[in-house]
N, C-alpha and C. Protein backbone atom coordinates (compact mmCIF):
# COMPACT_ATOMS: atom_id res chain seq x y z
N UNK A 1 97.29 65.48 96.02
CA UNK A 1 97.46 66.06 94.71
C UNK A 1 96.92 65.11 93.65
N UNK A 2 95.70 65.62 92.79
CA UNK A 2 95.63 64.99 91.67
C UNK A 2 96.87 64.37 90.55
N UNK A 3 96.62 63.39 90.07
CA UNK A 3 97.36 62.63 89.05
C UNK A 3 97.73 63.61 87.72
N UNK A 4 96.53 64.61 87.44
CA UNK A 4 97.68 65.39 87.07
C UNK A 4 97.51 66.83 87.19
N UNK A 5 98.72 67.85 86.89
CA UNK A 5 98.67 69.30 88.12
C UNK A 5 97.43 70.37 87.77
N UNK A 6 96.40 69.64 86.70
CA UNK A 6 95.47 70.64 86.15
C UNK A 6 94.06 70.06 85.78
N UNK A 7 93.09 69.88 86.54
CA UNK A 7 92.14 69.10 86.26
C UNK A 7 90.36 69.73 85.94
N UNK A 8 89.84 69.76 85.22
CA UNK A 8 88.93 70.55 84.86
C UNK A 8 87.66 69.57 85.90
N UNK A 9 87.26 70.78 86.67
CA UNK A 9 86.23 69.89 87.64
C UNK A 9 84.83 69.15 86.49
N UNK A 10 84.57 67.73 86.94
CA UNK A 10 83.79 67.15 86.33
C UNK A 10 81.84 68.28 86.87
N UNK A 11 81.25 67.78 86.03
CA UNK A 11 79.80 68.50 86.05
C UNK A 11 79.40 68.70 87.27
N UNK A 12 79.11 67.68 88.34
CA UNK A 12 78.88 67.56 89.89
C UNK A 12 79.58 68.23 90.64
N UNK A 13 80.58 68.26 90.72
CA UNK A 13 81.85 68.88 91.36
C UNK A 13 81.52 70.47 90.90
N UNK A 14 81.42 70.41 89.69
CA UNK A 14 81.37 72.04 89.26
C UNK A 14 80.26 72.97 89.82
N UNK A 15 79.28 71.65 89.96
CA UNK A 15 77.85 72.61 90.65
C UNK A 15 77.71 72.60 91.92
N UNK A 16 78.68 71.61 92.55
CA UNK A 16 78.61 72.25 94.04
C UNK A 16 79.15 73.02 94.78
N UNK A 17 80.98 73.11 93.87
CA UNK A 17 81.89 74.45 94.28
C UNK A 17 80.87 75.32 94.07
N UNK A 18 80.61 75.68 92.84
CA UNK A 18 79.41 77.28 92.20
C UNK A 18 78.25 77.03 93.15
N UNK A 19 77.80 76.16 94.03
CA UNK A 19 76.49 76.73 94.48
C UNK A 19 77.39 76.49 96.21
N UNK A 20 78.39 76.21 96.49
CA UNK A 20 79.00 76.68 97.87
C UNK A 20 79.48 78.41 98.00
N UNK A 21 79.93 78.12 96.34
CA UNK A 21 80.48 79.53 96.58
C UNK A 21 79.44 80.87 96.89
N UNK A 22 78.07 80.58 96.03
CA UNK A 22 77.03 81.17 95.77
C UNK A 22 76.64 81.66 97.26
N UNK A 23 76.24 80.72 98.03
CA UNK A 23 75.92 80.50 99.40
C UNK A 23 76.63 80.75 100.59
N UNK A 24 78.36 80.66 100.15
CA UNK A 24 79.41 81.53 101.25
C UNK A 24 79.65 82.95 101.41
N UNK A 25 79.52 83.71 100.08
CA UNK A 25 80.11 84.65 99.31
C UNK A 25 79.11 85.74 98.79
N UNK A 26 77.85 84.85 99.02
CA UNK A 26 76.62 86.26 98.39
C UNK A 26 76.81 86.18 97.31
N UNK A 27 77.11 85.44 96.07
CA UNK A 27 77.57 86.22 94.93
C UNK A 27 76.36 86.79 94.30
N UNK A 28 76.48 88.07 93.76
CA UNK A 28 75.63 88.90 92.80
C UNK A 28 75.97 88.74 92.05
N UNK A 29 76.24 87.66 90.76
CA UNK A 29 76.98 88.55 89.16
C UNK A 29 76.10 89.80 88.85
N UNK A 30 76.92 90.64 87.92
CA UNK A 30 75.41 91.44 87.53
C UNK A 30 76.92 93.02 87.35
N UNK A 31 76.11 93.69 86.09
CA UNK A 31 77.09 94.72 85.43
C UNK A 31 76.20 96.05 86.21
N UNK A 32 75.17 95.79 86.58
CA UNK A 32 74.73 97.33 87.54
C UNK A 32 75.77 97.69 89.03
N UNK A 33 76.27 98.83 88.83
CA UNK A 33 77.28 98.73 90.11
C UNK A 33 76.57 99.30 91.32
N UNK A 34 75.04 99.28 91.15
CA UNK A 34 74.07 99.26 92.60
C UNK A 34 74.81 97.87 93.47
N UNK A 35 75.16 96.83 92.40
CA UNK A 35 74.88 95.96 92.77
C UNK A 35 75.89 95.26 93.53
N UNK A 36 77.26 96.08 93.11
CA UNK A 36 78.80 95.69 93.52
C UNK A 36 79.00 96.22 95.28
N UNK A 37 80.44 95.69 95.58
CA UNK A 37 80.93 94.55 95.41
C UNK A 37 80.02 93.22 94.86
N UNK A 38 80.33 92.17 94.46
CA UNK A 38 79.39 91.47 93.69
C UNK A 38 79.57 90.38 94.89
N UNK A 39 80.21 90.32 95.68
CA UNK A 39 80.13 89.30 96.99
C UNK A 39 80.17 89.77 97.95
N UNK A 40 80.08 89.10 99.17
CA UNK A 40 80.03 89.63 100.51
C UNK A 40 81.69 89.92 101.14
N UNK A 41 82.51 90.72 100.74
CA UNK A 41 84.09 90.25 100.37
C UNK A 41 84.45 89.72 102.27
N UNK A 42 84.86 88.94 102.39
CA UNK A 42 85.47 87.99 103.98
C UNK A 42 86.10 89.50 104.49
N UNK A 43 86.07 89.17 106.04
CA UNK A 43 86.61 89.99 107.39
C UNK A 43 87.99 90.11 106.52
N UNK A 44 88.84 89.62 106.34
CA UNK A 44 90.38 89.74 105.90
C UNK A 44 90.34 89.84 104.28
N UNK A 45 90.40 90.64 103.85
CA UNK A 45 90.02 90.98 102.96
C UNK A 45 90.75 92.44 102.41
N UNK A 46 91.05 92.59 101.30
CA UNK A 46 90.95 93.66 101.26
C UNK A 46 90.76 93.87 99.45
N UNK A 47 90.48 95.02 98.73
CA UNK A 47 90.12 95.34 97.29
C UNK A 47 90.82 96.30 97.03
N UNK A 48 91.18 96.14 95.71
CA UNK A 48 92.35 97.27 94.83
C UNK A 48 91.28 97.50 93.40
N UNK A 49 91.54 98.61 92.92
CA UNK A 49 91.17 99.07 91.59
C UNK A 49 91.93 98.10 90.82
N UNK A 50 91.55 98.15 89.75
CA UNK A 50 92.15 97.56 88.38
C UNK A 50 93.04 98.80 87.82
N UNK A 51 92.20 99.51 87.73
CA UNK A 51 92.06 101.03 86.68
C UNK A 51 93.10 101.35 86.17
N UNK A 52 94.26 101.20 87.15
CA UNK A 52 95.71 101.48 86.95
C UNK A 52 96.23 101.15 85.86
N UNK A 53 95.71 100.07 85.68
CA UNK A 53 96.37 98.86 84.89
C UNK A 53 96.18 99.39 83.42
N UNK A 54 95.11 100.52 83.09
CA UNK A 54 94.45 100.80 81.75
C UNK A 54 95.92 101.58 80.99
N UNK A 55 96.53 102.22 81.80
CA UNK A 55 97.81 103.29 81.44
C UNK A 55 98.74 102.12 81.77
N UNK A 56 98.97 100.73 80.82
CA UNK A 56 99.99 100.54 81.05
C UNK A 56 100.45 99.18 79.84
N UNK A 57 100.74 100.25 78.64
CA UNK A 57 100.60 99.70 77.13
C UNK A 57 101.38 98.09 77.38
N UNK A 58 102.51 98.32 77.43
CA UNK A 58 103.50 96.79 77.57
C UNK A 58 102.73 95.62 78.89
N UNK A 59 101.77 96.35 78.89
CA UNK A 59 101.71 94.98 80.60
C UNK A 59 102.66 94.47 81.28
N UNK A 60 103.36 95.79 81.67
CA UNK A 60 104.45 95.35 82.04
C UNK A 60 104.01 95.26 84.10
N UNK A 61 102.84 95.79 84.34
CA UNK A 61 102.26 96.44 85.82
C UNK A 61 101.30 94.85 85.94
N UNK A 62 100.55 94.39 84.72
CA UNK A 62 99.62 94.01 84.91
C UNK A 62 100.60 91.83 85.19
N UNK A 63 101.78 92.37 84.10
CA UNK A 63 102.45 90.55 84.68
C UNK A 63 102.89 90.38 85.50
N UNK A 64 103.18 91.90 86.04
CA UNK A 64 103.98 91.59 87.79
C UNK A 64 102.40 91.53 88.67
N UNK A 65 101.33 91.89 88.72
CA UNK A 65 100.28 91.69 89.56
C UNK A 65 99.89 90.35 89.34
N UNK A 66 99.89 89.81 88.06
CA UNK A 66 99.77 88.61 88.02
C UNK A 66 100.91 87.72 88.54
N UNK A 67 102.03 87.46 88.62
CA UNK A 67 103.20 87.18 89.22
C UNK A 67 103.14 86.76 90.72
N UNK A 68 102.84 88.48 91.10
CA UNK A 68 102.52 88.52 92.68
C UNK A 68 101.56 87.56 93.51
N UNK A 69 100.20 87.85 92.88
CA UNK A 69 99.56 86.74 92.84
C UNK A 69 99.68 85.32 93.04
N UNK A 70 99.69 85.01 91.73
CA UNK A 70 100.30 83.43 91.89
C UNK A 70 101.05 82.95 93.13
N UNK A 71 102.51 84.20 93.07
CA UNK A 71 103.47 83.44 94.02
C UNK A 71 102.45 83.40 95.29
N UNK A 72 101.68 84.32 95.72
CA UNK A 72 101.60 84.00 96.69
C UNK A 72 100.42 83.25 97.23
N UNK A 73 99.22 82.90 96.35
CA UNK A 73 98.50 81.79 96.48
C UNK A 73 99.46 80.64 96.68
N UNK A 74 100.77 80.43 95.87
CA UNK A 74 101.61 78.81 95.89
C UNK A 74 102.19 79.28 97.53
N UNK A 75 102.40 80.26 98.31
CA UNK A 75 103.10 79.97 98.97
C UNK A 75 102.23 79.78 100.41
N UNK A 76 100.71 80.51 100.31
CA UNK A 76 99.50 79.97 101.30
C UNK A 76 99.02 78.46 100.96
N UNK A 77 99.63 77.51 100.17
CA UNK A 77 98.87 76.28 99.92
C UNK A 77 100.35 75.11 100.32
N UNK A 78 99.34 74.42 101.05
CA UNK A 78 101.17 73.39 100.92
C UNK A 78 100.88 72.55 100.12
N UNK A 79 102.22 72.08 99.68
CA UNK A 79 102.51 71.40 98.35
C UNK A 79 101.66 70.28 97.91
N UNK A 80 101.20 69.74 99.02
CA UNK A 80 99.61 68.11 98.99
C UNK A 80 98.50 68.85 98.35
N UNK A 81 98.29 70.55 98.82
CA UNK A 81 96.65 70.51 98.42
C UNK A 81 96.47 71.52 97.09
N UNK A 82 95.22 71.50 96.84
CA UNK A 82 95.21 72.30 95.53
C UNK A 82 94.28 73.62 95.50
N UNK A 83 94.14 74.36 94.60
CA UNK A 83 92.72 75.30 94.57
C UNK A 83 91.86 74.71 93.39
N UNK A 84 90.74 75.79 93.89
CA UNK A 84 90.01 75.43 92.64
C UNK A 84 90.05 77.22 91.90
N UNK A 85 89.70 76.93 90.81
CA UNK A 85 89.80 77.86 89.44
C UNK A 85 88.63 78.23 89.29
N UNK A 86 87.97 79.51 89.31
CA UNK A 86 86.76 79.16 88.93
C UNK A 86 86.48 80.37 88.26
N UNK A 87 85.77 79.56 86.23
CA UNK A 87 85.23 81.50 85.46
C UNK A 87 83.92 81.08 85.49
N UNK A 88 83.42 81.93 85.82
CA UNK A 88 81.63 81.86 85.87
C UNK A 88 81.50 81.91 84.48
N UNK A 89 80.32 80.77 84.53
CA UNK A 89 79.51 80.58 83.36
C UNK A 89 80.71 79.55 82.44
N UNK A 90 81.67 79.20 82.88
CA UNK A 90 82.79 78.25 81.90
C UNK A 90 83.21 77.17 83.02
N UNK A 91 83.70 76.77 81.79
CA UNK A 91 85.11 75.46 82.87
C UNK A 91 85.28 75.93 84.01
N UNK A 92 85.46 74.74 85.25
CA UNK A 92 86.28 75.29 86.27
C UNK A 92 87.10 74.33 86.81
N UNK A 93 88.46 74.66 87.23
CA UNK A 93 89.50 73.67 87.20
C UNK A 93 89.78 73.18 88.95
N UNK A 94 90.43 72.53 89.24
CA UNK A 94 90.90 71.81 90.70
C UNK A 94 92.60 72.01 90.12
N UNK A 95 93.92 73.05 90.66
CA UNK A 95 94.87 72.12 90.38
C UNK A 95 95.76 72.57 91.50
N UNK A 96 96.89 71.96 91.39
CA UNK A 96 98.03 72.09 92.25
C UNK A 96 99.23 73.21 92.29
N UNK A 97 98.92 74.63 92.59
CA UNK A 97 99.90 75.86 92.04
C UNK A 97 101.04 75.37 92.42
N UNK A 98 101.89 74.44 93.24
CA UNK A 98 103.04 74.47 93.34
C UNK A 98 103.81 73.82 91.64
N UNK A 99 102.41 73.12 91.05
CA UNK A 99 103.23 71.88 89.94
C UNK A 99 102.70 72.38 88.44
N UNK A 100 102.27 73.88 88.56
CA UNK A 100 101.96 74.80 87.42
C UNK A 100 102.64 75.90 87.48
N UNK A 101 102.68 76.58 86.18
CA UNK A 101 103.43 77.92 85.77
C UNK A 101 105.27 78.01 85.94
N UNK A 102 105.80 77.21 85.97
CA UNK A 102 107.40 76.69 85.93
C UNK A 102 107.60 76.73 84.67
N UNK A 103 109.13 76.36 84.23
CA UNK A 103 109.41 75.75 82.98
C UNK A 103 109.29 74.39 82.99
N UNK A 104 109.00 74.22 81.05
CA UNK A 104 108.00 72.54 81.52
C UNK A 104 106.94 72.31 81.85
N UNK A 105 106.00 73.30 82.56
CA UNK A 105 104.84 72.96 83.42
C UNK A 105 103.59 73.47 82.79
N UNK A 106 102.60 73.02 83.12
CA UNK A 106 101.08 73.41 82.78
C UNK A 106 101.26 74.88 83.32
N UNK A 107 100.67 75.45 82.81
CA UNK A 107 100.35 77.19 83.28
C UNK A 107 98.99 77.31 84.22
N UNK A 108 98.88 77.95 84.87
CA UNK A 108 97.55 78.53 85.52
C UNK A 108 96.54 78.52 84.66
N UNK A 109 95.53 77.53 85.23
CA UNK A 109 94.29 77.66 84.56
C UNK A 109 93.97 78.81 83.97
N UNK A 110 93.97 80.00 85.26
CA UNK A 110 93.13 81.31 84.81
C UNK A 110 94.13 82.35 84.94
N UNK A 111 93.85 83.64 85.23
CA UNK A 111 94.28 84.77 85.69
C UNK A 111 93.86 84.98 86.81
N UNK A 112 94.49 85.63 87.26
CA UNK A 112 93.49 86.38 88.55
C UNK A 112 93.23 88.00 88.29
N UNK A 113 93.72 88.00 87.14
CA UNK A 113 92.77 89.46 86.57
C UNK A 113 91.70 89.11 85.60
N UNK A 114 90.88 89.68 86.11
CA UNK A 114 89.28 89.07 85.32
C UNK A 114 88.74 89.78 83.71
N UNK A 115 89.88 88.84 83.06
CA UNK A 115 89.85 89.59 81.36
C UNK A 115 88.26 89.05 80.75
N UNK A 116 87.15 89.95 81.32
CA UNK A 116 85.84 89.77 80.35
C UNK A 116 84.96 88.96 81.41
N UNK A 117 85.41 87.99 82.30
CA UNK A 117 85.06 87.35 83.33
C UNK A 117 85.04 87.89 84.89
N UNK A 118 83.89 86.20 85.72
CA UNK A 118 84.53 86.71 87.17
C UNK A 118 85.50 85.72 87.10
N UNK A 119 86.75 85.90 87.35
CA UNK A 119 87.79 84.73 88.19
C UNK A 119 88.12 84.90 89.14
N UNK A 120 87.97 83.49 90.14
CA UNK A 120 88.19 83.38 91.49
C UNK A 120 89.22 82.06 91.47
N UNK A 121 89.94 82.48 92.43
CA UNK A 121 91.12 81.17 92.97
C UNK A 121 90.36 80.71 94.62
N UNK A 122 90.44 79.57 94.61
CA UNK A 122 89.76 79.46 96.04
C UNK A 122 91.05 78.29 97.00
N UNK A 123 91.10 78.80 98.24
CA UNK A 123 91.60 77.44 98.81
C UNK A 123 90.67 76.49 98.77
N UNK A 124 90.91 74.77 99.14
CA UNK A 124 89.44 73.98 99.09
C UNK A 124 88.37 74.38 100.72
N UNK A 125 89.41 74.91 101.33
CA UNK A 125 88.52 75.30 102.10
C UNK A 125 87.57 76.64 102.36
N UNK A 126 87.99 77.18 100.89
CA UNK A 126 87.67 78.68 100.85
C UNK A 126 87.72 79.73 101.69
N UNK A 127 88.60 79.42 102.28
CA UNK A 127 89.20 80.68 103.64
C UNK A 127 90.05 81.64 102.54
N UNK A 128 90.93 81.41 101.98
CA UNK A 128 91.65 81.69 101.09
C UNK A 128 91.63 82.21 99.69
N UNK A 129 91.80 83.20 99.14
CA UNK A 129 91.74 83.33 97.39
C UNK A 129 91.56 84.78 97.10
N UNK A 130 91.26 85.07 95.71
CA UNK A 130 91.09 85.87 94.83
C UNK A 130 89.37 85.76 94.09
N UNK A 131 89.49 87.33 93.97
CA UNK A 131 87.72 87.26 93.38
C UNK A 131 88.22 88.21 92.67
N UNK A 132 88.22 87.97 91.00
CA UNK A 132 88.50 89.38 89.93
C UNK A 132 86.93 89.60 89.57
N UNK A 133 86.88 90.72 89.54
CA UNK A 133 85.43 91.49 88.86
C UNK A 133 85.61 92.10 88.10
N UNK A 134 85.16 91.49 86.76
CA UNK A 134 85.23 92.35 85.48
C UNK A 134 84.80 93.74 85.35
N UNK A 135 83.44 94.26 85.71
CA UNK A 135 82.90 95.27 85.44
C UNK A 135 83.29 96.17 86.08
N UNK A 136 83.52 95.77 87.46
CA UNK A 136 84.01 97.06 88.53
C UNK A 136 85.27 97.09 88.31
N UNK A 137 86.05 96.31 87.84
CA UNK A 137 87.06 96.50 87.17
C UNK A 137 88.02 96.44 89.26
N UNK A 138 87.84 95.21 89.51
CA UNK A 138 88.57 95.63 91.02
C UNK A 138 89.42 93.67 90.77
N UNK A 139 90.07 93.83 92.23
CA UNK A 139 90.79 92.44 92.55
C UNK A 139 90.77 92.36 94.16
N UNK A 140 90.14 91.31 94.89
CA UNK A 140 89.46 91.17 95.59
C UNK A 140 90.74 89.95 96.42
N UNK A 141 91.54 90.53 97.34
CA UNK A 141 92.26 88.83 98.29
C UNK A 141 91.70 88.82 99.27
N UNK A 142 91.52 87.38 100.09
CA UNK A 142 91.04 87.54 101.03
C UNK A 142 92.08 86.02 101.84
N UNK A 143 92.10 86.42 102.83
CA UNK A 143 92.52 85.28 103.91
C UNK A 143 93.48 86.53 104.35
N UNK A 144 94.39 86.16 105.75
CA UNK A 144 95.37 87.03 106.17
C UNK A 144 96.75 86.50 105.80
N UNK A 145 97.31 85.27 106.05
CA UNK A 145 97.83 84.92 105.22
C UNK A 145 98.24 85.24 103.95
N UNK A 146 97.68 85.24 102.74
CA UNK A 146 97.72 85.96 101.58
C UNK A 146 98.00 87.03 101.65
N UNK A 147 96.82 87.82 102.74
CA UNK A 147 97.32 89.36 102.78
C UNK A 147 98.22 89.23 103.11
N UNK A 148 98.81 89.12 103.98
CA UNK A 148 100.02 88.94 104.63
C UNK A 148 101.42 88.77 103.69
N UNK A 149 101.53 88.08 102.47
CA UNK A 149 102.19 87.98 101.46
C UNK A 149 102.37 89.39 100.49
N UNK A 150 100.91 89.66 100.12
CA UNK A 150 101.14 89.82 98.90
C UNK A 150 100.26 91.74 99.15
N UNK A 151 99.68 91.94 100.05
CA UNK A 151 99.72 93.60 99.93
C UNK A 151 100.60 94.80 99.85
N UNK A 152 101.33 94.82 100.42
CA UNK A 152 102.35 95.31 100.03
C UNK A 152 102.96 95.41 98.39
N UNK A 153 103.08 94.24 98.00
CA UNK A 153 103.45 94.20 96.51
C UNK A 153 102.26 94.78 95.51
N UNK A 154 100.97 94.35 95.94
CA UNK A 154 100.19 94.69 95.22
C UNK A 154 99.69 96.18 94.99
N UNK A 155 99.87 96.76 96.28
CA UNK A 155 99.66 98.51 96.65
C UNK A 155 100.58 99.03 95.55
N UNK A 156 101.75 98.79 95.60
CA UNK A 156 103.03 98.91 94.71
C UNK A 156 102.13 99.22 93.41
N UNK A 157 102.01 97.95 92.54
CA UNK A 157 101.14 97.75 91.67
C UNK A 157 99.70 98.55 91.63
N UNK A 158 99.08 98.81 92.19
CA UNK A 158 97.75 99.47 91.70
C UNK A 158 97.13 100.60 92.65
N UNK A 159 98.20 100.78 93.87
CA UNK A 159 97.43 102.02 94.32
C UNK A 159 97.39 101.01 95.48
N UNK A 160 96.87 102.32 96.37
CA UNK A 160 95.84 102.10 97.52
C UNK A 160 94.74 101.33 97.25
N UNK A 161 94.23 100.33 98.31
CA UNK A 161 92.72 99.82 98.15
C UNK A 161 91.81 100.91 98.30
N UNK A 162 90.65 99.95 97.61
CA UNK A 162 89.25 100.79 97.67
C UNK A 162 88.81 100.43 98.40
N UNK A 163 88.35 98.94 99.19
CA UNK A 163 87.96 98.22 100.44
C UNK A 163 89.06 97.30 101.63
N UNK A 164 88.26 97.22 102.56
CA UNK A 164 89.06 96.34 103.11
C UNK A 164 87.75 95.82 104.25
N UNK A 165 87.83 94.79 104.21
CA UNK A 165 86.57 93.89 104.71
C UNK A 165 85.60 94.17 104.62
N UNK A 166 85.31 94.62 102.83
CA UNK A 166 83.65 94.96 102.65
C UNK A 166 84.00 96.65 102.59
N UNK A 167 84.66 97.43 103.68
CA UNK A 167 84.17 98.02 103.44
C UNK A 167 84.75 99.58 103.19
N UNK A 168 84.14 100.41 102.56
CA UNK A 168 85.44 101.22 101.57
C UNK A 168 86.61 101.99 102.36
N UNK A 169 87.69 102.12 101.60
CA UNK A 169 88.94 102.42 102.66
C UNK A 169 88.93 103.46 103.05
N UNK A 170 88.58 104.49 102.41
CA UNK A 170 88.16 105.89 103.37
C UNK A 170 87.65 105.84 104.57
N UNK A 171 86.57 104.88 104.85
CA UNK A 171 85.53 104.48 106.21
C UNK A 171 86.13 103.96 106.88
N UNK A 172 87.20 103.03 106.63
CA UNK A 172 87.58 102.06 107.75
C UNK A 172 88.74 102.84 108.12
N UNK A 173 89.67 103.80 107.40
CA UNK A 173 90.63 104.38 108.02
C UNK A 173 90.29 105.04 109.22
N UNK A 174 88.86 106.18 108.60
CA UNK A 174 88.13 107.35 109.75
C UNK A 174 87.71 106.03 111.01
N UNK A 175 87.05 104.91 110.37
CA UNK A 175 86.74 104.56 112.03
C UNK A 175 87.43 103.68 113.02
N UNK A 176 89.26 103.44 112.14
CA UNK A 176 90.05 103.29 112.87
C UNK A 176 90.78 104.17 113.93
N UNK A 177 90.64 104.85 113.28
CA UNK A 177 92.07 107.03 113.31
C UNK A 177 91.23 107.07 114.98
């Protein structure tokens, strides 16, 4: 654990997470939705709409998805290691979710709903995380683990997925059934 629970990655650091991620992940940025998913989304994986979230004046849908979230990135990471934060085209942070968002505590770098941005939470080994896409307006987990936490709560929250490992949930149901 860094010295302290919120650390904005220095310039070097920043360009090699963004060009690992670039290179793991496929990333496309880009507002044409020829072009979406905007990454290659991982085998464990799965994608939810946002959309829900538009009918829901108090944010009262959108702090429990954020909530959900969090808890359960802090509870796939053990307490030694950290993620990284990452908004395209801005800052991107390294910190420790167990020693943020408490009372007293530094808050979460980002969201993991992508207000205007992409935001991604990554484990350092990037097996793990969140990919928000602004334009398609979706939220992207991936590891099983995570899933494993936090689908259920999140279905709750926004519906049925639209994908699940890439690929859309209508397809994968028929070529499970």
């Amino acid at each position: 654990m860094p010295n302290e629970p919120v650390v904005q990655l220095p310039e070097v650091e920043h360009r090699v997470v963004w060009d690992r991620f670039y290179a793991e992940f496929d990333f496309r940025p880009g507002m044409n939705p020829a072009t979406w998913p905007a990454i290659k989304e991982p085998v464990n994986s799965v994608t939810w709409s946002l959309s829900s979230l538009d009918d829901d004046p108090a944010d009262e849908r959108l702090d429990r998805l954020v909530e959900v979230v969090e808890q359960a990135l802090t509870v796939c990471v053990p307490p030694q290691d950290t993620l990284f934060a990452l908004d395209w085209q801005h800052a991107s942070f390294r910190f420790s979710p167990h020693f943020v968002g408490g009372s007293r505590q530094k808050s979460w770098p980002l969201s993991p709903y992508p207000d205007g941005d992409y935001y991604i939470f990554l484990s350092e080994d990037f097996l793990t995380g969140s990919f928000g896409h602004p334009w398609e307006g979706s939220l992207c987990l991936f590891g099983q683990d995570l899933l494993d936490v936090a689908s259920t709560d999140i279905d709750g929250i926004l519906g049925p997925p639209i994908r699940r490992s890439g690929v859309p949930a209508q397809h994968a149901i028929t070529r499970s059934a």
